[in-house]
Protein backbone atom coordinates (compact mmCIF):
# COMPACT_ATOMS: atom_id res chain seq x y z
CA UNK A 1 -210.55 62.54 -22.54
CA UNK A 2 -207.96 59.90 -22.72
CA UNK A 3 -204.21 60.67 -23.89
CA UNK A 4 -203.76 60.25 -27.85
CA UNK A 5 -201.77 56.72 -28.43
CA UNK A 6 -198.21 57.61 -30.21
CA UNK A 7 -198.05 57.40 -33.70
CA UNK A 8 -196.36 54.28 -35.48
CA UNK A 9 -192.87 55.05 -37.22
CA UNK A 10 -193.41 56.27 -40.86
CA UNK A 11 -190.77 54.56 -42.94
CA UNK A 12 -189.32 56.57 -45.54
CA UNK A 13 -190.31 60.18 -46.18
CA UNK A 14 -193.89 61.50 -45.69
CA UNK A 15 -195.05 63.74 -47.81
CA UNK A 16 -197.65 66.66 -47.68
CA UNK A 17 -201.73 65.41 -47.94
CA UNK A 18 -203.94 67.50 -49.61
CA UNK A 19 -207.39 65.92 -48.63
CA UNK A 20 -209.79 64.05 -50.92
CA UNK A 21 -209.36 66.74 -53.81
CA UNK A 22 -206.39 67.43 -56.06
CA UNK A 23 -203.94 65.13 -58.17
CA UNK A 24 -201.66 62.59 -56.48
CA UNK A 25 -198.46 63.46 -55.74
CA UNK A 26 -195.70 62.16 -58.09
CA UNK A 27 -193.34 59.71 -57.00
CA UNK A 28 -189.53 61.42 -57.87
CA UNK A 29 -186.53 59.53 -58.67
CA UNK A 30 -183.80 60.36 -56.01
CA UNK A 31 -180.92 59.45 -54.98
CA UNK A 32 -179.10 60.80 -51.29
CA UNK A 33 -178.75 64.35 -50.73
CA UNK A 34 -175.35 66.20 -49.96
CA UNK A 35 -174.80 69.39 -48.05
CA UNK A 36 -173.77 72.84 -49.49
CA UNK A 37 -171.61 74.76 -47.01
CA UNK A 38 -173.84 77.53 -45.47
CA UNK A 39 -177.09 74.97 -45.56
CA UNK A 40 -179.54 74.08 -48.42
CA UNK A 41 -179.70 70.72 -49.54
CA UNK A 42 -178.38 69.92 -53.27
CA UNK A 43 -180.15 67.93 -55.88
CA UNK A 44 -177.93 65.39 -56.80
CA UNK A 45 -179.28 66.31 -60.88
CA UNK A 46 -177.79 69.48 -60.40
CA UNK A 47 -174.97 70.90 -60.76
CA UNK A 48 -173.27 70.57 -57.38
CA UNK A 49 -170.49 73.88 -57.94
CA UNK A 50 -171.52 77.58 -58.33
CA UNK A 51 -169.67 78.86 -61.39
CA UNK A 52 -169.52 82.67 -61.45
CA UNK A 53 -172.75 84.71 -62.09
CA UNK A 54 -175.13 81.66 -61.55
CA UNK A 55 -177.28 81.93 -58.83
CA UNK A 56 -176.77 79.21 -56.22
CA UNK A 57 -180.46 78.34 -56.32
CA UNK A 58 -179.49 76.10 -59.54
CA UNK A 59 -178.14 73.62 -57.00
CA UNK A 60 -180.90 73.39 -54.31
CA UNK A 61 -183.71 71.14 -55.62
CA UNK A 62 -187.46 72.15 -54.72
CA UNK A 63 -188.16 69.28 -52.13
CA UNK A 64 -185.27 70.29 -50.12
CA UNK A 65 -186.50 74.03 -49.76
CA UNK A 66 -189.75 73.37 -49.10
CA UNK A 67 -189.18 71.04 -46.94
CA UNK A 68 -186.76 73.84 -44.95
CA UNK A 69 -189.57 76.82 -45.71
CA UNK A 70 -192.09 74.57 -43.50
CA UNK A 71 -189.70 73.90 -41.13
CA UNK A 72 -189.49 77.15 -39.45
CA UNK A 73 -190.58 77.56 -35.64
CA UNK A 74 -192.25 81.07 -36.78
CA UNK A 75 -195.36 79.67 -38.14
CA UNK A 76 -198.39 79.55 -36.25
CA UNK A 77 -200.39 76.44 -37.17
CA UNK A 78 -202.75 78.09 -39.04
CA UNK A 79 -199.89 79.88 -41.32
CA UNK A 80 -198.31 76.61 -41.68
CA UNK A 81 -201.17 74.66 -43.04
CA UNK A 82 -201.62 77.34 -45.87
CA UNK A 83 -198.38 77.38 -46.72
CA UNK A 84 -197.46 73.74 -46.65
CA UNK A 85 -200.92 73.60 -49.52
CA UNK A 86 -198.85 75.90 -51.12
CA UNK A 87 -195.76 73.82 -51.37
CA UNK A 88 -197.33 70.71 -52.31
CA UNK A 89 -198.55 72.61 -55.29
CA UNK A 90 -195.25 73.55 -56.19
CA UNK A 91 -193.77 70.49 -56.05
CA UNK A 92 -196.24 69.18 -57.77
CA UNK A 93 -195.57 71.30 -60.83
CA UNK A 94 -192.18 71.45 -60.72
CA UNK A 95 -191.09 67.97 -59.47
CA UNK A 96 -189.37 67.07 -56.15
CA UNK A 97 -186.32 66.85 -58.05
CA UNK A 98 -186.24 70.06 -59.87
CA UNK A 99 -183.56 72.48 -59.17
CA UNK A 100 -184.98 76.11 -58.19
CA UNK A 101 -183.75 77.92 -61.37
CA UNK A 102 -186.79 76.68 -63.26
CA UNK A 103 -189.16 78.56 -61.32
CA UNK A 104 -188.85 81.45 -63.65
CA UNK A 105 -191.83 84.04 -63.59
CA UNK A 106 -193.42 82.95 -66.65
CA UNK A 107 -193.67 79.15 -65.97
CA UNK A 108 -194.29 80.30 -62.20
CA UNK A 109 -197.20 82.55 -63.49
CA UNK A 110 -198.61 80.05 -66.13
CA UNK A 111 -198.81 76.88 -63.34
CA UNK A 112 -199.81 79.55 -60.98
CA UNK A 113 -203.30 80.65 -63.14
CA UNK A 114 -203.96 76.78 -64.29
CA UNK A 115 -204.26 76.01 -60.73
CA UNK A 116 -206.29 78.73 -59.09
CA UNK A 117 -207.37 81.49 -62.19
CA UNK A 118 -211.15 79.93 -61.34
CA UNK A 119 -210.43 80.17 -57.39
CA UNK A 120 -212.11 83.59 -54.96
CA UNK A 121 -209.80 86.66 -54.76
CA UNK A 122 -209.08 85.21 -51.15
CA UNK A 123 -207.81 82.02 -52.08
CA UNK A 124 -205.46 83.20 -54.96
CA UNK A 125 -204.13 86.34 -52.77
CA UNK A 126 -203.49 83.52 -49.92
CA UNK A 127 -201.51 81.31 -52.42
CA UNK A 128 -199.68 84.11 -53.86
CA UNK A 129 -198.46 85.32 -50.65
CA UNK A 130 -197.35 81.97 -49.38
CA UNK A 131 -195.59 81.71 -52.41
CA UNK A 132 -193.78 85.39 -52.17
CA UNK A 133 -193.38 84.65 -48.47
CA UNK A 134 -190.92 81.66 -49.40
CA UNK A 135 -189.45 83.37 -52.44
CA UNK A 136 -188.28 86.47 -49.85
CA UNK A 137 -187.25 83.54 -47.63
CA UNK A 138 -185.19 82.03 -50.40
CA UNK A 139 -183.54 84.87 -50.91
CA UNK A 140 -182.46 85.54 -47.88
CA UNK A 141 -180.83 82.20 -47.64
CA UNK A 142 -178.95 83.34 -50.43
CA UNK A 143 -181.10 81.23 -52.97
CA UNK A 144 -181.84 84.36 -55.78
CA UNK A 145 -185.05 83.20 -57.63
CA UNK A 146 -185.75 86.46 -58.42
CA UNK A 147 -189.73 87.09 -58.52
CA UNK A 148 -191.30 84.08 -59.64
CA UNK A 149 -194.83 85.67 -58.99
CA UNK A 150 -193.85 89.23 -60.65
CA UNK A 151 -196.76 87.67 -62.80
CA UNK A 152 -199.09 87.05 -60.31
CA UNK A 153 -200.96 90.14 -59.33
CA UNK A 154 -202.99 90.60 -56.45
CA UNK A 155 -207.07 90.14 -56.89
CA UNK A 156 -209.08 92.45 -54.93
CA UNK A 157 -211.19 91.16 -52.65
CA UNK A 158 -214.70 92.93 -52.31
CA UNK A 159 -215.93 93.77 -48.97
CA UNK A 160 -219.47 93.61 -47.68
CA UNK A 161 -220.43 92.48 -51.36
CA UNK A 162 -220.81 88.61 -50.56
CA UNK A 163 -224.86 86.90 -50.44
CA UNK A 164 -226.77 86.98 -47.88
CA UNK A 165 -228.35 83.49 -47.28
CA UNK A 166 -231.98 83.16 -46.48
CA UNK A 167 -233.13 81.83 -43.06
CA UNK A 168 -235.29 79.06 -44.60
CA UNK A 169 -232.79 77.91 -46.84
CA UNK A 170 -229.86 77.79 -44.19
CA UNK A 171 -232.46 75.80 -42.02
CA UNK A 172 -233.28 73.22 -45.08
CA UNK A 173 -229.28 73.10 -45.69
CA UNK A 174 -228.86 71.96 -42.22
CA UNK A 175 -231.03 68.76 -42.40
CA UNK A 176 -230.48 68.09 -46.17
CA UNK A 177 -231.18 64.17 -46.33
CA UNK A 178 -228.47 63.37 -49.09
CA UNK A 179 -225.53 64.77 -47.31
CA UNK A 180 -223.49 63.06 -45.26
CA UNK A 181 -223.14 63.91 -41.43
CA UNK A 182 -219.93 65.11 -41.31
CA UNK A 183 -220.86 67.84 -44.00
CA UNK A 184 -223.96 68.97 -42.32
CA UNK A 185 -222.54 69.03 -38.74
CA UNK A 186 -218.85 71.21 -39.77
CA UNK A 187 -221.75 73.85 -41.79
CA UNK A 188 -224.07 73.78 -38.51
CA UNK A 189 -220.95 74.45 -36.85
CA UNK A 190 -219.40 77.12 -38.55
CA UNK A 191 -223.19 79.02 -39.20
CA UNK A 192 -224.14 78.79 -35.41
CA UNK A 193 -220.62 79.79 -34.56
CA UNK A 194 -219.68 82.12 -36.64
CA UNK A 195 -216.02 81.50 -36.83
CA UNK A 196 -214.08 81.22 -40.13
CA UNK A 197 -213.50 77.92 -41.89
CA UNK A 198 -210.38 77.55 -41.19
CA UNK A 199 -210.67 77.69 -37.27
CA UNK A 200 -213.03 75.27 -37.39
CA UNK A 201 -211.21 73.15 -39.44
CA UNK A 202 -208.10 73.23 -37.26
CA UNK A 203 -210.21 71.73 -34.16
CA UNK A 204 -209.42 68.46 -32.88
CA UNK A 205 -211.27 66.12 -30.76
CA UNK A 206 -209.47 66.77 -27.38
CA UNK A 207 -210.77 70.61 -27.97
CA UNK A 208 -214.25 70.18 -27.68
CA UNK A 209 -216.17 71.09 -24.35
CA UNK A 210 -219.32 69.23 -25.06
CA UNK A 211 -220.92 70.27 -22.17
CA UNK A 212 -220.43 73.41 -22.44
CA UNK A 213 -221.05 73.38 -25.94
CA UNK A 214 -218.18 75.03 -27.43
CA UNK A 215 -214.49 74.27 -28.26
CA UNK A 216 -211.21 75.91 -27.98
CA UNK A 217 -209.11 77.24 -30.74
CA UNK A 218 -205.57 78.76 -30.34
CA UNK A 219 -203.94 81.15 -32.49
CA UNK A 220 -201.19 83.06 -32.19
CA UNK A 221 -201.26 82.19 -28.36
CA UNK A 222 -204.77 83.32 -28.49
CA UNK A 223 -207.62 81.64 -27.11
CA UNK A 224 -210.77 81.64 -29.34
CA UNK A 225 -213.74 79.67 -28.24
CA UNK A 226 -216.01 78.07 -30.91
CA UNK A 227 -219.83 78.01 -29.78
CA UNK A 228 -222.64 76.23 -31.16
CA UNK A 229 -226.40 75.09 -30.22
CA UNK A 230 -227.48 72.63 -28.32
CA UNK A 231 -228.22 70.73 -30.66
CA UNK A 232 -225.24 70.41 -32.60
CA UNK A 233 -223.61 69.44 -29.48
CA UNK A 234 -225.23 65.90 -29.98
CA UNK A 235 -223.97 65.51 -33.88
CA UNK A 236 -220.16 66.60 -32.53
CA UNK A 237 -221.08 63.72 -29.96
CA UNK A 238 -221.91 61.13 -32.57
CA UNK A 239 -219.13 62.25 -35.09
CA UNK A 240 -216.45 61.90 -32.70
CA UNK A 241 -217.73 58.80 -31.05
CA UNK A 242 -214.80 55.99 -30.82
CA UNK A 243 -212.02 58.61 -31.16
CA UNK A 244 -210.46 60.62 -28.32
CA UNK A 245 -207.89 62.61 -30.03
CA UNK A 246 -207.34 63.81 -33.36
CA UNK A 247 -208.91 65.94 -36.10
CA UNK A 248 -212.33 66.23 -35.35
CA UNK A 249 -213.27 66.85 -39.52
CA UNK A 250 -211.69 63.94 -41.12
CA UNK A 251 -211.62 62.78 -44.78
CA UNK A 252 -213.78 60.14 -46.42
CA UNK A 253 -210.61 58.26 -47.13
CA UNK A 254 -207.71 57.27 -46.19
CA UNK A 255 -204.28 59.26 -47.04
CA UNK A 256 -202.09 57.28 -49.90
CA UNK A 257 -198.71 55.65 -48.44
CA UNK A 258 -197.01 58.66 -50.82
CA UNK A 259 -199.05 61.53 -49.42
CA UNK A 260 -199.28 61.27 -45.83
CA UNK A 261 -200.14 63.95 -43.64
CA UNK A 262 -198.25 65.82 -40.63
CA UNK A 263 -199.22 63.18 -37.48
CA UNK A 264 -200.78 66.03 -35.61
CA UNK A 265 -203.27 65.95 -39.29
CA UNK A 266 -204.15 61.98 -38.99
CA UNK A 267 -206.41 60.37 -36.68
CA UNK A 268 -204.60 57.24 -35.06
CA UNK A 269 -207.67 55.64 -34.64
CA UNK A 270 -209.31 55.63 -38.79
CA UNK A 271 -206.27 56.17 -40.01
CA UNK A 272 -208.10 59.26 -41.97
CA UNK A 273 -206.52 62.69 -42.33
CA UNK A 274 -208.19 66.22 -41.55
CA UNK A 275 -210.11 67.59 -43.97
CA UNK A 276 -208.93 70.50 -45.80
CA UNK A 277 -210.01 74.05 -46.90
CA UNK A 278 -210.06 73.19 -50.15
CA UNK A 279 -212.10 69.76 -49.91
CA UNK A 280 -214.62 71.82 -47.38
CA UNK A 281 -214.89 74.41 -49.81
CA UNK A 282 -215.65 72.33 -52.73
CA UNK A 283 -218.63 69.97 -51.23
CA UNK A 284 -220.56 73.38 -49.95
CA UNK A 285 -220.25 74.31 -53.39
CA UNK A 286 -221.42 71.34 -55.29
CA UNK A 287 -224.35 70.84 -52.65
CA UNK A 288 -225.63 74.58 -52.72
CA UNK A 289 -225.52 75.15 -56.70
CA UNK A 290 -229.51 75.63 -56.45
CA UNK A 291 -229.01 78.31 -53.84
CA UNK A 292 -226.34 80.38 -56.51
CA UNK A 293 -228.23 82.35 -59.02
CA UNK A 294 -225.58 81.96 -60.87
CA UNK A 295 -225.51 78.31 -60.27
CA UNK A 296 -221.97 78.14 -59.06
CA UNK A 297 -222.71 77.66 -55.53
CA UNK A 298 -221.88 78.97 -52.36
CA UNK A 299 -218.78 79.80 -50.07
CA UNK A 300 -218.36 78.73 -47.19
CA UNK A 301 -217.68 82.25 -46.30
CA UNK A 302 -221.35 82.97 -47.20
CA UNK A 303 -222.53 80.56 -43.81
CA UNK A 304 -220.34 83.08 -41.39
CA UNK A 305 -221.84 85.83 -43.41
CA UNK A 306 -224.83 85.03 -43.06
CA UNK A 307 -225.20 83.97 -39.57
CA UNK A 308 -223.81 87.41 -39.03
CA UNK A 309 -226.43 89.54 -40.40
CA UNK A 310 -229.23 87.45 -39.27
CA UNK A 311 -228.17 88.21 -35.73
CA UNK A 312 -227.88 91.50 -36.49
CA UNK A 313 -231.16 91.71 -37.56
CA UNK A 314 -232.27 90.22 -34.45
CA UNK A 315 -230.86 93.18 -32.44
CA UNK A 316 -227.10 92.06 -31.89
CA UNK A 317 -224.76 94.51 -30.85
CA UNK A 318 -221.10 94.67 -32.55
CA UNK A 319 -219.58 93.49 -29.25
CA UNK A 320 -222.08 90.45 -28.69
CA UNK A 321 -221.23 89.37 -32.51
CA UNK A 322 -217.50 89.97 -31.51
CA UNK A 323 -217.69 87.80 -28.93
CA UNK A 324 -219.38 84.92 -30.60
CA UNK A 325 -217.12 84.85 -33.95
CA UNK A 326 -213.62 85.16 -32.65
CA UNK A 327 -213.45 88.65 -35.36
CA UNK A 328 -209.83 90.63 -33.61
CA UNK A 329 -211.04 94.19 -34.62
CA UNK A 330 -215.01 94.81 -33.72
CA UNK A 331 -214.87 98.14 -36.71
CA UNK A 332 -215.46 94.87 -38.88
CA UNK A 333 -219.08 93.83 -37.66
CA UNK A 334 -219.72 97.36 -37.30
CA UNK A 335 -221.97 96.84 -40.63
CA UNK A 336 -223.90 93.63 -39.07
CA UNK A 337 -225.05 95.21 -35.49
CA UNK A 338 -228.29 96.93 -35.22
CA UNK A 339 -229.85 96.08 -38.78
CA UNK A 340 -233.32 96.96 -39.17
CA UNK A 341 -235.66 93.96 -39.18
């Protein structure tokens, strides 16, 4: 496929997109940033000295360490997406402007359960540990916080316990009429393929191997193909039609001036951003409320789950269902090989 174009100059600063879903960012009043000795950027509504026995963190305004946090070259792609979701929360609640200091534990914890006390086990545990990761960061930067998420404790997350979808059901999902084609083609995708959401969700157009039907997704240096049907090949085909490089799952919409994405998340061609976790997550869920006895809907999770066992019923051996999902330790599908039909 042909090279991606470059990317226009962004005037001023981008910020952080979070898909179609979530509350605009705010706009902050700012003025120009000064420079601490030993690094970390000050907000200029701070107070730009240190008296004794006040952390130094009352001078370093939330923008500029999140900003720093995502900047470090020891975050695999993956890692970084998560945690840059993370940040934009943060700033979000606190304000770009906000000096560190007010992340205390109890407004920490309070903003913390507004935004994700109705989310899975997984997401909340992934949240809270981007947000410890950067607190241990902090600190080691000399920015004492303290434990902002000493009231955030950790969910458990059930194994083997998620819902099995039926066959039929999968199959009428699939072809459902009233969703759109980029929806049915990501969950065709990540049933026939097995491979978590957020793999998936990472590809971009230049990874696909059409005719080979598959696509390649690195991690951690790792290769990790993504297979499909034959017939999915031909809705990837369609879907990416027009654009030879960038996310392959955009949004319906185009990012806001205020909230635009990392380049390597924004197709030069629509001008549309990739689609997050989050956004994914939330359409399955709408669209599969009559599948949920409970009427809540279903996980995207519950399509990799699913494809698993059904293969397993069909006679799959752990290694052969290792093979196809990507999974890095084959004790895990253990469970899923050599069901009884």
């Amino acid at each position: 496929m042909s090279r991606c174009p470059r990317f226009p100059p962004v005037r001023g600063r981008a910020r952080f997109h979070d898909g179609d879903l979530g509350r605009p960012c705010g706009l902050y009043r700012r003025g120009p940033f000064s420079s601490r000795p030993g690094g970390g950027a000050v907000c200029p509504t701070a107070e730009t000295s240190t008296p004794a026995g006040v952390s130094v963190a009352a001078g370093v305004s939330v923008e500029a360490a999140a900003e720093r946090f995502l900047r470090r070259r020891d975050l695999d792609p993956d890692t970084l997406r998560t945690y840059a979701q993370t940040m934009r929360w943060l700033r979000r609640e606190f304000g770009d402007g906000a000096p560190l200091r007010r992340m205390t534990a109890d407004r920490v914890a309070a903003a913390f359960h507004a935004a994700w006390g109705g989310a899975a086990a997984r997401t909340w545990n992934r949240h809270r540990a981007a947000l410890r990761s950067f607190t241990t960061w902090a600190a080691r930067r000399g920015w004492d916080l303290g434990d902002p998420a000493a009231g955030i404790a950790r969910r458990p997350e059930p194994r083997g316990r998620a819902r099995v979808l039926d066959r039929r059901h999968v199959a009428a999902l699939l072809e459902r009429p009233d969703v759109p084609p980029r929806d049915r083609t990501l969950w065709r995708v990540l049933y026939e393929s097995a491979a978590g959401a957020d793999r998936v969700l990472s590809l971009d157009v230049t990874d696909l191997d059409l005719a080979a039907n598959r696509a390649r997704a690195t991690k951690d240096g790792v290769l990790r193909w993504v297979r499909w049907q034959p017939a999915t090949t031909r809705r990837l085909a369609e879907l990416a039609a027009g654009r030879p490089c960038g996310p392959l799952f955009l949004t319906a919409r185009r990012p806001a001036p205020a909230r635009m994405p990392d380049p390597a998340d924004l197709c030069p061609v629509t001008g549309r951003a990739r689609l997050s976790y989050e956004r994914a997550a939330y359409l399955f869920k709408r669209a599969t409320r009559d599948l949920d006895p409970d009427g809540r809907g279903c996980t995207l999770h519950q399509l990799r789950h699913s494809r698993l066992t059904h293969l397993g019923e069909d006679g799959w051996t752990a290694a052969m269902l290792m093979d196809l999902s990507g999974h890095d330790d084959i004790r895990s599908l253990a469970p899923y090989a050599d069901r009884p039909q």
